[in-house]
PDB file of N, CA and C in Angstrom:
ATOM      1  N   UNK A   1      -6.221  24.825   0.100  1.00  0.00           N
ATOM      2  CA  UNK A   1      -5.474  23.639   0.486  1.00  0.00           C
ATOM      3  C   UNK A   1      -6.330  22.410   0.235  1.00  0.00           C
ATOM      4  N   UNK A   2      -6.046  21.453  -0.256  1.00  0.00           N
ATOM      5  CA  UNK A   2      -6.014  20.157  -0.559  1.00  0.00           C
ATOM      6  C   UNK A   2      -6.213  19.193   0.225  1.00  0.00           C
ATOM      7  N   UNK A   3      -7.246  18.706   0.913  1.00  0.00           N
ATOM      8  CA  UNK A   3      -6.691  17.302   2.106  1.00  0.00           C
ATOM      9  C   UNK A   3      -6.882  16.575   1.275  1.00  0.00           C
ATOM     10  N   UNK A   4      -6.350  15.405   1.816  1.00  0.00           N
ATOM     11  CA  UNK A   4      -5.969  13.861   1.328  1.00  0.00           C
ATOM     12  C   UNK A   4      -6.573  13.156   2.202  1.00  0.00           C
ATOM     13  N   UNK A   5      -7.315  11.824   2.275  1.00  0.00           N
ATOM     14  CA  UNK A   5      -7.494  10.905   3.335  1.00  0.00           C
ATOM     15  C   UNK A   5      -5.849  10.840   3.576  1.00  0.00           C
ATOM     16  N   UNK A   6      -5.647  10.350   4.820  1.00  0.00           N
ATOM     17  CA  UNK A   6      -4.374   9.699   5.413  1.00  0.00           C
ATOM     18  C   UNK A   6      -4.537   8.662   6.169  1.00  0.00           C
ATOM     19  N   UNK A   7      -4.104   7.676   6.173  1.00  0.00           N
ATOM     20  CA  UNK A   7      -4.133   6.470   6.785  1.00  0.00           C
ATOM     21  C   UNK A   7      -2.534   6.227   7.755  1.00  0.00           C
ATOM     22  N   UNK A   8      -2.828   5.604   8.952  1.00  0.00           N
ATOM     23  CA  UNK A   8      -1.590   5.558   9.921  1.00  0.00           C
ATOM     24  C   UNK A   8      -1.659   4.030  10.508  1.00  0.00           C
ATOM     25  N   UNK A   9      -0.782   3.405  10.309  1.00  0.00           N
ATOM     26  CA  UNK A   9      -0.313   2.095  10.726  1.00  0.00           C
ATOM     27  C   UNK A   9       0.641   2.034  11.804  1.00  0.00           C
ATOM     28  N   UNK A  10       0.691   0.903  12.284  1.00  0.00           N
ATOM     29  CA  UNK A  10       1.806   0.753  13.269  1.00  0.00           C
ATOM     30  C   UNK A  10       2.935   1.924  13.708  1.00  0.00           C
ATOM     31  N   UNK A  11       1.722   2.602  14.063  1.00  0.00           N
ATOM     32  CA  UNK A  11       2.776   3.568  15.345  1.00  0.00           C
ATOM     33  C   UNK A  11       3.245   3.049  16.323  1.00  0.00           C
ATOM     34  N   UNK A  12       4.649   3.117  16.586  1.00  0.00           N
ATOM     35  CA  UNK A  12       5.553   2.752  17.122  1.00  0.00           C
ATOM     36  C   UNK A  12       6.373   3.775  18.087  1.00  0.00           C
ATOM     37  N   UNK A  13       7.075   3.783  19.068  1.00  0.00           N
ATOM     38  CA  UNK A  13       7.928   4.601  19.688  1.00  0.00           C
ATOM     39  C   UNK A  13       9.450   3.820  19.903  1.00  0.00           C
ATOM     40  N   UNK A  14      10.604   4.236  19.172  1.00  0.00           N
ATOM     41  CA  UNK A  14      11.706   3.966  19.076  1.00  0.00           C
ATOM     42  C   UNK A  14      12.488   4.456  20.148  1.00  0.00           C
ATOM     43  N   UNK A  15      12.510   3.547  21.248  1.00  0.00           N
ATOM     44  CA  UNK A  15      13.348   4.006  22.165  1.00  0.00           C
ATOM     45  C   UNK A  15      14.900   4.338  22.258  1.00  0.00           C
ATOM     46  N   UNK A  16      16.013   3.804  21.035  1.00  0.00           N
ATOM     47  CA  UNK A  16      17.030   3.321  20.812  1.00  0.00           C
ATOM     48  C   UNK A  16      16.874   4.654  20.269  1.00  0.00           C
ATOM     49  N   UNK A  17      16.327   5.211  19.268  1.00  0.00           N
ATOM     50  CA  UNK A  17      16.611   6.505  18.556  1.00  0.00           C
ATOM     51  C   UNK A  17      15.552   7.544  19.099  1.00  0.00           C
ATOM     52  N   UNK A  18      14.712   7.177  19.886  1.00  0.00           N
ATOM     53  CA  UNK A  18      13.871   8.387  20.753  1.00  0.00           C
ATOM     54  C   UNK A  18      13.101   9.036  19.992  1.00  0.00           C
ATOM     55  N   UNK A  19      12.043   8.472  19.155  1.00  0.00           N
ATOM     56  CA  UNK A  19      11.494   8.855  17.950  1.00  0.00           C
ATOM     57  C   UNK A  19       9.974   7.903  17.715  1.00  0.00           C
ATOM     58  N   UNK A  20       8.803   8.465  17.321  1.00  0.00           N
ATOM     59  CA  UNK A  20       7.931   7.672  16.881  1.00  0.00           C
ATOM     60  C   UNK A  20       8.016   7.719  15.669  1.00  0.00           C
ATOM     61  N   UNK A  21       7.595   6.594  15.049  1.00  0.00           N
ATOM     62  CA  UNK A  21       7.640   5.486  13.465  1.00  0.00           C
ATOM     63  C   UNK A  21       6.468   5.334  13.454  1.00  0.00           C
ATOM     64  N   UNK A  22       6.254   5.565  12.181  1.00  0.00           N
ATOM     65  CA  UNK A  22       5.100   4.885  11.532  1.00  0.00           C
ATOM     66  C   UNK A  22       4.906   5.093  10.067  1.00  0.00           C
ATOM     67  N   UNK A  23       4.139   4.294   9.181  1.00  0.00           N
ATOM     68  CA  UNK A  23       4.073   3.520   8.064  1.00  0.00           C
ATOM     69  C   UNK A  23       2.276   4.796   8.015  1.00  0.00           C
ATOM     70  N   UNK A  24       2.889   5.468   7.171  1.00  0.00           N
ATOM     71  CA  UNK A  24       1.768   6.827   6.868  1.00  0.00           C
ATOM     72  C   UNK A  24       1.029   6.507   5.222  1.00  0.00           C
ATOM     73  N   UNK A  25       0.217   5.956   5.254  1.00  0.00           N
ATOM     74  CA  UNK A  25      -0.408   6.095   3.635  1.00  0.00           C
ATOM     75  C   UNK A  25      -1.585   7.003   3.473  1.00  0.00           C
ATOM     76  N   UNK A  26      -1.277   8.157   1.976  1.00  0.00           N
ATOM     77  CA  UNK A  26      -1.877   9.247   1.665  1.00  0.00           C
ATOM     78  C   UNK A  26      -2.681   8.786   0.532  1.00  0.00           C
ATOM     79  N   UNK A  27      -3.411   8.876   0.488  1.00  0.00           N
ATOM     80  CA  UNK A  27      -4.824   8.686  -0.318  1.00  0.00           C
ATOM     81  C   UNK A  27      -4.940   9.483  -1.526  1.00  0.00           C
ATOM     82  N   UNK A  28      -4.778   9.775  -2.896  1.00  0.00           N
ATOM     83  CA  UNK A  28      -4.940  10.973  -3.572  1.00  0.00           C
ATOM     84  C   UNK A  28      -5.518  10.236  -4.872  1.00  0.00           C
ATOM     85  N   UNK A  29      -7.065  10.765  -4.583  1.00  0.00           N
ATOM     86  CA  UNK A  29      -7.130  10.190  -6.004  1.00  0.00           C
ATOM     87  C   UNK A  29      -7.697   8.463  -5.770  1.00  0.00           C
ATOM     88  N   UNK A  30      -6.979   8.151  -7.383  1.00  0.00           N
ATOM     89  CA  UNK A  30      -6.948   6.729  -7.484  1.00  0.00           C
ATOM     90  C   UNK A  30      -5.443   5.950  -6.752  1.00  0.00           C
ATOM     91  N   UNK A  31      -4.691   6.633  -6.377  1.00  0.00           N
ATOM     92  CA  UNK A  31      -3.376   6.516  -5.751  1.00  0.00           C
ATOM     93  C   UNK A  31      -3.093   6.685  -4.716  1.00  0.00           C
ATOM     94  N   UNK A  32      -2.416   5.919  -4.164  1.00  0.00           N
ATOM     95  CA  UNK A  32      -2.475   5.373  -2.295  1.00  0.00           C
ATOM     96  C   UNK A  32      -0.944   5.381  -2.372  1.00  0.00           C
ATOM     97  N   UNK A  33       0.247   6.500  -1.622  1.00  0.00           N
ATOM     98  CA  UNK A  33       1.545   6.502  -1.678  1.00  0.00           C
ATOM     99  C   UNK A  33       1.931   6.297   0.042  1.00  0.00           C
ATOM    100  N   UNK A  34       3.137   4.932   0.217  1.00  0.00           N
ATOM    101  CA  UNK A  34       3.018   5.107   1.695  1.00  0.00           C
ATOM    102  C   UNK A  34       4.616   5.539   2.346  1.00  0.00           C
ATOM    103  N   UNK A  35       4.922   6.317   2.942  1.00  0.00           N
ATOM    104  CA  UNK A  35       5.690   6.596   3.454  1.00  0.00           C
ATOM    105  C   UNK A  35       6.454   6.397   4.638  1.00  0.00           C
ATOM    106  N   UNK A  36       7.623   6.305   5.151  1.00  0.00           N
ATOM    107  CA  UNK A  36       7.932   5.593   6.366  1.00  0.00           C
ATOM    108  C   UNK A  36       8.281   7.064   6.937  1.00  0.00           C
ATOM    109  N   UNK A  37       7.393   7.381   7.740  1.00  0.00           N
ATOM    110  CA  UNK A  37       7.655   8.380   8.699  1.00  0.00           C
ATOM    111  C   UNK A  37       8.576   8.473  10.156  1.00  0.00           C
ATOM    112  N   UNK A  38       9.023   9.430  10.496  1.00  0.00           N
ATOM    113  CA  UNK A  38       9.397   9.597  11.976  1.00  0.00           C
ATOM    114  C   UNK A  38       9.983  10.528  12.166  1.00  0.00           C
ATOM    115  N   UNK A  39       9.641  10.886  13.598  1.00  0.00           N
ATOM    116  CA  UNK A  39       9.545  11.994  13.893  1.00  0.00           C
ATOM    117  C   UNK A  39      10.038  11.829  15.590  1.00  0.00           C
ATOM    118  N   UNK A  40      11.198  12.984  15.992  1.00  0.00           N
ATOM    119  CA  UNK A  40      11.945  13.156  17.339  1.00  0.00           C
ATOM    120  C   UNK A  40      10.997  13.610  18.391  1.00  0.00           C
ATOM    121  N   UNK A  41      10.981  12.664  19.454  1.00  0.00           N
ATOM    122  CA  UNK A  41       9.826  13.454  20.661  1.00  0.00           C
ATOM    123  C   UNK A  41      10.256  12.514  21.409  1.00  0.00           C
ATOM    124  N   UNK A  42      10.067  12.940  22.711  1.00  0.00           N
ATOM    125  CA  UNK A  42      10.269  12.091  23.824  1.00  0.00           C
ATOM    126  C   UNK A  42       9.107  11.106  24.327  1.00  0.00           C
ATOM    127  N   UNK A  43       8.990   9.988  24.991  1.00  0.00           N
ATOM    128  CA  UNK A  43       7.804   8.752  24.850  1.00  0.00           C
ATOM    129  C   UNK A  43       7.009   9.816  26.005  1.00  0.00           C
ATOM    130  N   UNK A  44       6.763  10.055  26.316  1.00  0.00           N
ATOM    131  CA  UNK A  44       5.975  11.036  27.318  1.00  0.00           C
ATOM    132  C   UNK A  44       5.393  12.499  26.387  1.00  0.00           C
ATOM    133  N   UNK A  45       5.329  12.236  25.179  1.00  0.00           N
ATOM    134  CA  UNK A  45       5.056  13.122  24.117  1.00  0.00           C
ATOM    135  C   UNK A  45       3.387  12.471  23.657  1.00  0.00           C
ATOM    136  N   UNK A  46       2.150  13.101  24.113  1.00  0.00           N
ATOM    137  CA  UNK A  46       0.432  12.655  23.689  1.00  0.00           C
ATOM    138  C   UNK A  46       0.859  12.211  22.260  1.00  0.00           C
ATOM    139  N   UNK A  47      -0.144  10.725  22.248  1.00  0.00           N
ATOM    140  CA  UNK A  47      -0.350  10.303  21.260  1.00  0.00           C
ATOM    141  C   UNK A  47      -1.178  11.300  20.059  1.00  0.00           C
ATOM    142  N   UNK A  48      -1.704  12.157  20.387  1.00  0.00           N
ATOM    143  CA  UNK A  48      -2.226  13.007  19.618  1.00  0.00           C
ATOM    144  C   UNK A  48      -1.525  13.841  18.825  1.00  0.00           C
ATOM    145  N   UNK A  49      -0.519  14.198  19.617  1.00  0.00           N
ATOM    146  CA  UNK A  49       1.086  15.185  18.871  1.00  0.00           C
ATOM    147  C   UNK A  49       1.678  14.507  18.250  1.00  0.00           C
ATOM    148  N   UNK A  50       2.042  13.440  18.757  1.00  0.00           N
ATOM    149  CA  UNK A  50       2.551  12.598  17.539  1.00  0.00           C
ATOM    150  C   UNK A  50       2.463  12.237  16.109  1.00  0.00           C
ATOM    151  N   UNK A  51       0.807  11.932  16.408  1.00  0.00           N
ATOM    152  CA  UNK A  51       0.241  11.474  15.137  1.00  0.00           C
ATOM    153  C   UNK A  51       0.240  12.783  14.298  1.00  0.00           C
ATOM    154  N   UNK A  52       0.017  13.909  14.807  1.00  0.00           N
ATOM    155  CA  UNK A  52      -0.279  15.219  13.914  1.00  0.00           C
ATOM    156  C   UNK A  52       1.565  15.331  13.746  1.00  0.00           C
ATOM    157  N   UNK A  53       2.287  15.672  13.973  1.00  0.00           N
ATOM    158  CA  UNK A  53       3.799  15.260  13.547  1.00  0.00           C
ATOM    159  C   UNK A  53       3.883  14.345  12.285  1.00  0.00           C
ATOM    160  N   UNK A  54       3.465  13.047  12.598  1.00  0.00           N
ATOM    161  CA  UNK A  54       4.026  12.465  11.351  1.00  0.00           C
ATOM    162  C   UNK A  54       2.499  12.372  10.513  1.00  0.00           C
ATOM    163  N   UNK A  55       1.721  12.880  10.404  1.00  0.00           N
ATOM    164  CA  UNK A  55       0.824  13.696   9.243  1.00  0.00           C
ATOM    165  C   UNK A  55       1.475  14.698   8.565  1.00  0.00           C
ATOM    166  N   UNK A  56       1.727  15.019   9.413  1.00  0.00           N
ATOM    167  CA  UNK A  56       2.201  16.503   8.504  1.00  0.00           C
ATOM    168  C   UNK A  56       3.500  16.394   7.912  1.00  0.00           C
ATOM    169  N   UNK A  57       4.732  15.478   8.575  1.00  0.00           N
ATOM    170  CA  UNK A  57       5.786  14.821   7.783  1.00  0.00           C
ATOM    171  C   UNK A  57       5.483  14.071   6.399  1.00  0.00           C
ATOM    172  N   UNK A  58       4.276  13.168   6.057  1.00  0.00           N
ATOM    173  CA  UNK A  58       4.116  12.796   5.189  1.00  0.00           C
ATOM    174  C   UNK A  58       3.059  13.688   4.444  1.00  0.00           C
ATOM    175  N   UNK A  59       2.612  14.505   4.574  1.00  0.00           N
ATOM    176  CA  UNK A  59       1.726  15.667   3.661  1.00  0.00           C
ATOM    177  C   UNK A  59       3.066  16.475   2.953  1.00  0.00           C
ATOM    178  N   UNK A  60       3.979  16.778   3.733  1.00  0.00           N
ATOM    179  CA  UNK A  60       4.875  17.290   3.183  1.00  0.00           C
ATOM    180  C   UNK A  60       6.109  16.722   2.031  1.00  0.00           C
ATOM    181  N   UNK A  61       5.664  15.534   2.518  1.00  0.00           N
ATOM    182  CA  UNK A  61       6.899  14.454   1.663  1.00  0.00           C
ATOM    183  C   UNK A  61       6.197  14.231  -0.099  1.00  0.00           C
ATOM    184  N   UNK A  62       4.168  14.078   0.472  1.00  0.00           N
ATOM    185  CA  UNK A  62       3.805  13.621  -0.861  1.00  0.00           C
ATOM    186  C   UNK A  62       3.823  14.884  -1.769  1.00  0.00           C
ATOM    187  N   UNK A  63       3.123  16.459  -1.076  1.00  0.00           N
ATOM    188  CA  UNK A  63       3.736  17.496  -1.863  1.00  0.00           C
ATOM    189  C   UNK A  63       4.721  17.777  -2.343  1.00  0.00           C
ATOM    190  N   UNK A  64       5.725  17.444  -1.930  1.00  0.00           N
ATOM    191  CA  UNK A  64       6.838  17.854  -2.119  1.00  0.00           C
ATOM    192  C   UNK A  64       8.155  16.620  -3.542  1.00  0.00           C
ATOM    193  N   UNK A  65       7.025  15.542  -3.491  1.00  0.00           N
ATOM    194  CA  UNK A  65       7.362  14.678  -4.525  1.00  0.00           C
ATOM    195  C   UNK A  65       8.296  14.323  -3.882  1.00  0.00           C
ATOM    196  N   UNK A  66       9.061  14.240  -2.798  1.00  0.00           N
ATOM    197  CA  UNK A  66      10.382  13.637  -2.573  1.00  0.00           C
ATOM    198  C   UNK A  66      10.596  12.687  -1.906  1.00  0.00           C
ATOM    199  N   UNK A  67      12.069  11.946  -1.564  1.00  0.00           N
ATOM    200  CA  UNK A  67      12.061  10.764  -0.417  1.00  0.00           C
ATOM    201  C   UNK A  67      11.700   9.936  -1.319  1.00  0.00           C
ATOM    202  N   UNK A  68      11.612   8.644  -0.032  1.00  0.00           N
ATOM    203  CA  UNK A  68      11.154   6.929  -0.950  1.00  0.00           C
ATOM    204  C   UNK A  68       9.835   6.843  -0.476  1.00  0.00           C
ATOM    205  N   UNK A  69       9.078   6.199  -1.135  1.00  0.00           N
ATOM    206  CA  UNK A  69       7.703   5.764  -1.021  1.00  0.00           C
ATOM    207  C   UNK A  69       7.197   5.019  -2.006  1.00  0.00           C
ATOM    208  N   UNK A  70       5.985   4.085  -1.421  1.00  0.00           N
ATOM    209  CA  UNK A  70       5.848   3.060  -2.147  1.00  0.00           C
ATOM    210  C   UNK A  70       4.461   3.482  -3.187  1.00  0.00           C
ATOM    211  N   UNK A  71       4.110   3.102  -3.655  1.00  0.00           N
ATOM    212  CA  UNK A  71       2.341   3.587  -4.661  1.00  0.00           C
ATOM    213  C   UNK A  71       1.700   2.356  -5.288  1.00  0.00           C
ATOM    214  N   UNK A  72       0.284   2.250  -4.988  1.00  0.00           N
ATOM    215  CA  UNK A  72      -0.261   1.244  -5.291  1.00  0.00           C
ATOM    216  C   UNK A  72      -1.300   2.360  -6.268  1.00  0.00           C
ATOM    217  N   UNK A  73      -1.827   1.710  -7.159  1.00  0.00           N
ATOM    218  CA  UNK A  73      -2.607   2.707  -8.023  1.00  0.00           C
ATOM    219  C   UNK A  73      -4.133   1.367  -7.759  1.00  0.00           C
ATOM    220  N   UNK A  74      -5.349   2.333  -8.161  1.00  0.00           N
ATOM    221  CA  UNK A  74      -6.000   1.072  -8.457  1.00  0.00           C
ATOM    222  C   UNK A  74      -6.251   0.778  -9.897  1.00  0.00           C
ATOM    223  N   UNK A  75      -6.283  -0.786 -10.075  1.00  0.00           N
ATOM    224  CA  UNK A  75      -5.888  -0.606 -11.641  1.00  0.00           C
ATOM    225  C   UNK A  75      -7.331  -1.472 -12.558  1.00  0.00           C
ATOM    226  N   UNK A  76      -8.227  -0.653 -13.173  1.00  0.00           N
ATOM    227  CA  UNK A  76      -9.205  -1.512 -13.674  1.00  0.00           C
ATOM    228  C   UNK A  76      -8.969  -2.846 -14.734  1.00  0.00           C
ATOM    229  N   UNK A  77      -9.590  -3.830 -14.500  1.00  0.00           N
ATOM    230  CA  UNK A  77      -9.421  -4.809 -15.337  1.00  0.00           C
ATOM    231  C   UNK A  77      -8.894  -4.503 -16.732  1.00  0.00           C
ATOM    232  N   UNK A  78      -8.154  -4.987 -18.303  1.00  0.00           N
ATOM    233  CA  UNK A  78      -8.529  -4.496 -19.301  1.00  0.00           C
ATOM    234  C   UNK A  78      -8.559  -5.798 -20.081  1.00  0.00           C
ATOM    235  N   UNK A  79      -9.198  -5.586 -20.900  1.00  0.00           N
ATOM    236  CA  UNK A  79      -9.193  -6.767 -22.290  1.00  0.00           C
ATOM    237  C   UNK A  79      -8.093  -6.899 -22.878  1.00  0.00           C
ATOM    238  N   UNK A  80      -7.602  -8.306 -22.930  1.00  0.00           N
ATOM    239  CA  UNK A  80      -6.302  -8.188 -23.890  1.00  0.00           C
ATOM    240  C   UNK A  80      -6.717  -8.164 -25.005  1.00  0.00           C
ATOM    241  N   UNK A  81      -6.052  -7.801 -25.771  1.00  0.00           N
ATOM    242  CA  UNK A  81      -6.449  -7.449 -27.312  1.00  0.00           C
ATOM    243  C   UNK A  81      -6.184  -8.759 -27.733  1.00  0.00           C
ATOM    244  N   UNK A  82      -7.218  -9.347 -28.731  1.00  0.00           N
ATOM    245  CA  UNK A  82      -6.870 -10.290 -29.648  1.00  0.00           C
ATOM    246  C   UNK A  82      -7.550 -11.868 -28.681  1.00  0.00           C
ATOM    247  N   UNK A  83      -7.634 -12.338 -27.254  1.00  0.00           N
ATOM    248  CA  UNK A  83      -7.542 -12.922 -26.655  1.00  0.00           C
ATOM    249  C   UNK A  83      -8.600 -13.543 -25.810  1.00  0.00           C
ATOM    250  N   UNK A  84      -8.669 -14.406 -25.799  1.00  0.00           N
ATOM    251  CA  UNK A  84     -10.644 -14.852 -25.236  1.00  0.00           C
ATOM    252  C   UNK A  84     -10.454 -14.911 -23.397  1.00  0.00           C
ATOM    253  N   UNK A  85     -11.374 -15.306 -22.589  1.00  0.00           N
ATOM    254  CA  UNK A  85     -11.143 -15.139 -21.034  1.00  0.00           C
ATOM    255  C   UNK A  85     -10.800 -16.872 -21.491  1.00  0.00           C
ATOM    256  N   UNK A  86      -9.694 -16.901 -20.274  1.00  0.00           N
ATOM    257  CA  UNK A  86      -9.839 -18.371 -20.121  1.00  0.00           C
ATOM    258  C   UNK A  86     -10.711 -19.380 -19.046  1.00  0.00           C
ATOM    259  N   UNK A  87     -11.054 -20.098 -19.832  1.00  0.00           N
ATOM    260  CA  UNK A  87     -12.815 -20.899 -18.875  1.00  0.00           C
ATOM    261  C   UNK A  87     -11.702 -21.943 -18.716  1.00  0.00           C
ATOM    262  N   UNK A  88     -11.949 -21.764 -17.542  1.00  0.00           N
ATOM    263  CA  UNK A  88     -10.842 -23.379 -16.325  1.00  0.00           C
ATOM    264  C   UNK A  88     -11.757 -24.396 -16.717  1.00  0.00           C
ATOM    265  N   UNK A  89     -13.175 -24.288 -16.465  1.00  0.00           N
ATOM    266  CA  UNK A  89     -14.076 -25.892 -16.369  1.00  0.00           C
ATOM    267  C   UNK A  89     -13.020 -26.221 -18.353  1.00  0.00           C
ATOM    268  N   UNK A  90     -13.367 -25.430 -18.982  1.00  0.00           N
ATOM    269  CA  UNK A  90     -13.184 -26.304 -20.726  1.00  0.00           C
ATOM    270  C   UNK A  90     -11.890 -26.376 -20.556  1.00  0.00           C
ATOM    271  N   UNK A  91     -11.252 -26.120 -20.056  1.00  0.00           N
ATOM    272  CA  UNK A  91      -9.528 -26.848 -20.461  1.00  0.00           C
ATOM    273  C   UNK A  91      -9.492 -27.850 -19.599  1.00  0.00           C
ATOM    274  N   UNK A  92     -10.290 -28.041 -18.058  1.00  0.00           N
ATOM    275  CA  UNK A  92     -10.318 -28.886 -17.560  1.00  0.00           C
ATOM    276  C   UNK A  92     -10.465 -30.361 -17.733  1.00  0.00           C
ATOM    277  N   UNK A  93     -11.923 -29.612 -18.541  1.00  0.00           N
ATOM    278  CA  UNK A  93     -12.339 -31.088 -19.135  1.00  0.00           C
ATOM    279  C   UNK A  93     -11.379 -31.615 -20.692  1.00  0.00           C
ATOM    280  N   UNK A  94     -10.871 -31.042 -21.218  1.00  0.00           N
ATOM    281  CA  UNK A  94     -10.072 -31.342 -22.362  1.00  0.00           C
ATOM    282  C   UNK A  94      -8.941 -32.074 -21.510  1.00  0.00           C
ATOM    283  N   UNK A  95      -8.525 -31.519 -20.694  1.00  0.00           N
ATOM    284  CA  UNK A  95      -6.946 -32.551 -19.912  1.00  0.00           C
ATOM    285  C   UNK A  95      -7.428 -33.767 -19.268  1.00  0.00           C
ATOM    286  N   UNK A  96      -9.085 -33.936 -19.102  1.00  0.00           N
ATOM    287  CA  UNK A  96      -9.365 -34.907 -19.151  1.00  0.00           C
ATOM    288  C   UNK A  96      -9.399 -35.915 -19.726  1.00  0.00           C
ATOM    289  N   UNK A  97      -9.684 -35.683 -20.974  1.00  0.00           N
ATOM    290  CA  UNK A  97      -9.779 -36.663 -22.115  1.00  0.00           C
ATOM    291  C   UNK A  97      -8.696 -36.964 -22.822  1.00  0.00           C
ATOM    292  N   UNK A  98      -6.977 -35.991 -22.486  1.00  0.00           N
ATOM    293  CA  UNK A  98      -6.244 -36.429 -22.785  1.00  0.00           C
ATOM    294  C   UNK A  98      -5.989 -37.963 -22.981  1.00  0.00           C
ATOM    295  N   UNK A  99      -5.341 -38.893 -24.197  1.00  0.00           N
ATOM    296  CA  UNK A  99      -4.836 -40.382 -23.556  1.00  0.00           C
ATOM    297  C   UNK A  99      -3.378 -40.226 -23.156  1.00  0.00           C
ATOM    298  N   UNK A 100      -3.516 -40.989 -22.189  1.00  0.00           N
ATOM    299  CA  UNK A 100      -2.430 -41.706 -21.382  1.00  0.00           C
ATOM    300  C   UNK A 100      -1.741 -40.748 -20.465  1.00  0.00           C
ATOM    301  N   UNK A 101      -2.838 -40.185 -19.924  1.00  0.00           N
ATOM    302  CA  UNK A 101      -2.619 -39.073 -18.384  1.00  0.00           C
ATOM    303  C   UNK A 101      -3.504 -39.310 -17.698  1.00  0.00           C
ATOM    304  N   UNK A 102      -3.700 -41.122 -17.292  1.00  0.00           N
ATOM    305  CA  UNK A 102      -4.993 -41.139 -16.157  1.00  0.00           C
ATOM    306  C   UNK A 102      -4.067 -41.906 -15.002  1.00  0.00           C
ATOM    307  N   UNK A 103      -4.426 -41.182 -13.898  1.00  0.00           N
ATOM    308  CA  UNK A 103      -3.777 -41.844 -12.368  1.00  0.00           C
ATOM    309  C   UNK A 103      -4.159 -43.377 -12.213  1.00  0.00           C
ATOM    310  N   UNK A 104      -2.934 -43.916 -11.578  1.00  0.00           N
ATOM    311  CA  UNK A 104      -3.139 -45.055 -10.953  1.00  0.00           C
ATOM    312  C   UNK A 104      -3.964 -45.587 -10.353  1.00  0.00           C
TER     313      UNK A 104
END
């Protein structure tokens, strides 16, 4: 078996639907996928059960490829082809010397 870092945000307890929520992001890799979890328990249910509940709801969601979820990848810089970096000070100073673009 495989672990993943997992990351858990704003756990919440939904009293209206009797359920803890939370915003679960799985770590894999270079790829961070986050899932909106929740899971049925009553508010008198250890924060500890909970959290292992909606772990294991979203371990199962990212195995399982399914559901909505969001993915941030990390993405290294690349060179555009053909294209120089652009230097702010030299265009700066060129819009300087423009004529007839000087303030009042």
């Amino acid at each position: 078996m495989h672990t993943r870092p997992i990351q858990m945000n704003d756990v919440i307890y939904n009293a209206a639907e009797q359920c803890f929520e939370a915003l679960v992001t799985v770590h894999d890799g270079e790829t961070a996928r986050k899932y909106a979890c929740s899971i049925p328990a009553p508010i008198s249910t250890p924060f500890r059960d909970a959290a292992a509940g909606l772990r294991k709801q979203a371990e199962r969601r990212h195995t399982g490829r399914g559901g909505v979820y969001s993915e941030m990848q990390l993405d290294a810089a690349k060179l555009r082809a053909g294209r120089q970096r652009f230097d702010a000070k030299a265009w700066l100073a060129h819009v300087v010397t423009l004529p007839g673009l000087r303030a009042a």
